[in-house]
Protein backbone atom coordinates (compact mmCIF):
# COMPACT_ATOMS: atom_id res chain seq x y z
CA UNK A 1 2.58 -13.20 7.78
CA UNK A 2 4.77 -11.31 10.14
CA UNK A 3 1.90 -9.66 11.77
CA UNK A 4 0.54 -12.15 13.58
CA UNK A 5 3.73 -13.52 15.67
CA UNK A 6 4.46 -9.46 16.11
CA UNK A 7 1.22 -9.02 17.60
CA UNK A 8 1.27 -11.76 20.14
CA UNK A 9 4.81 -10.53 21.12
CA UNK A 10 3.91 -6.85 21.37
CA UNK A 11 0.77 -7.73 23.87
CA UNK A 12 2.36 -10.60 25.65
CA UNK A 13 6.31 -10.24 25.69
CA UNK A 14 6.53 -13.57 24.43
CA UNK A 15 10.42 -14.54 23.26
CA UNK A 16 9.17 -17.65 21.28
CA UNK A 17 6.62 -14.87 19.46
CA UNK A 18 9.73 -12.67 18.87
CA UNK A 19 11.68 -15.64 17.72
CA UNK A 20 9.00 -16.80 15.17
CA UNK A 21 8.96 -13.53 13.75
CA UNK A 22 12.37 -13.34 12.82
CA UNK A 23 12.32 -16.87 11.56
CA UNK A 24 9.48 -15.92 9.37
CA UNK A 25 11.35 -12.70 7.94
CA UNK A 26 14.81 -14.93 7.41
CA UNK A 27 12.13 -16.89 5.72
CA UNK A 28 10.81 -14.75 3.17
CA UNK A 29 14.39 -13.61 2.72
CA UNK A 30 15.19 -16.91 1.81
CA UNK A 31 12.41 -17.60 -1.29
CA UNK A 32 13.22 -14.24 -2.63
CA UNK A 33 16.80 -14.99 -2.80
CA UNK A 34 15.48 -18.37 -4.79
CA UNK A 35 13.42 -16.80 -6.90
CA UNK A 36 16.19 -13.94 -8.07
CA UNK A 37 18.69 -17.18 -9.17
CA UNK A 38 15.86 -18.93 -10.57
CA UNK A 39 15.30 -15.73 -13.05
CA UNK A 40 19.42 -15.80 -13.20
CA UNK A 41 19.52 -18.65 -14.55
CA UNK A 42 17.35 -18.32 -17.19
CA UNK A 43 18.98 -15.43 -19.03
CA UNK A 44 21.95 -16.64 -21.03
């Protein structure tokens, strides 16, 4: 997903591009974290 808003940054300088990137990255961090306690929490 990160290649798209990457792509339009990297041909047009765009900041909001940029920025959408890194909110899609934070993101991903964010479900993986999720997922990790999800699987925690499941082993006693």
């Amino acid at each position: 997903m990160i290649d798209v808003p990457w792509k339009i940054f990297s041909q047009t300088g765009n900041i909001e591009a940029y920025l959408w990137m890194k909110q899609v990255e934070l993101d991903e961090e964010e479900e993986e974290g999720i997922d990790d306690t999800l699987l925690e929490d499941t082993h006693f």
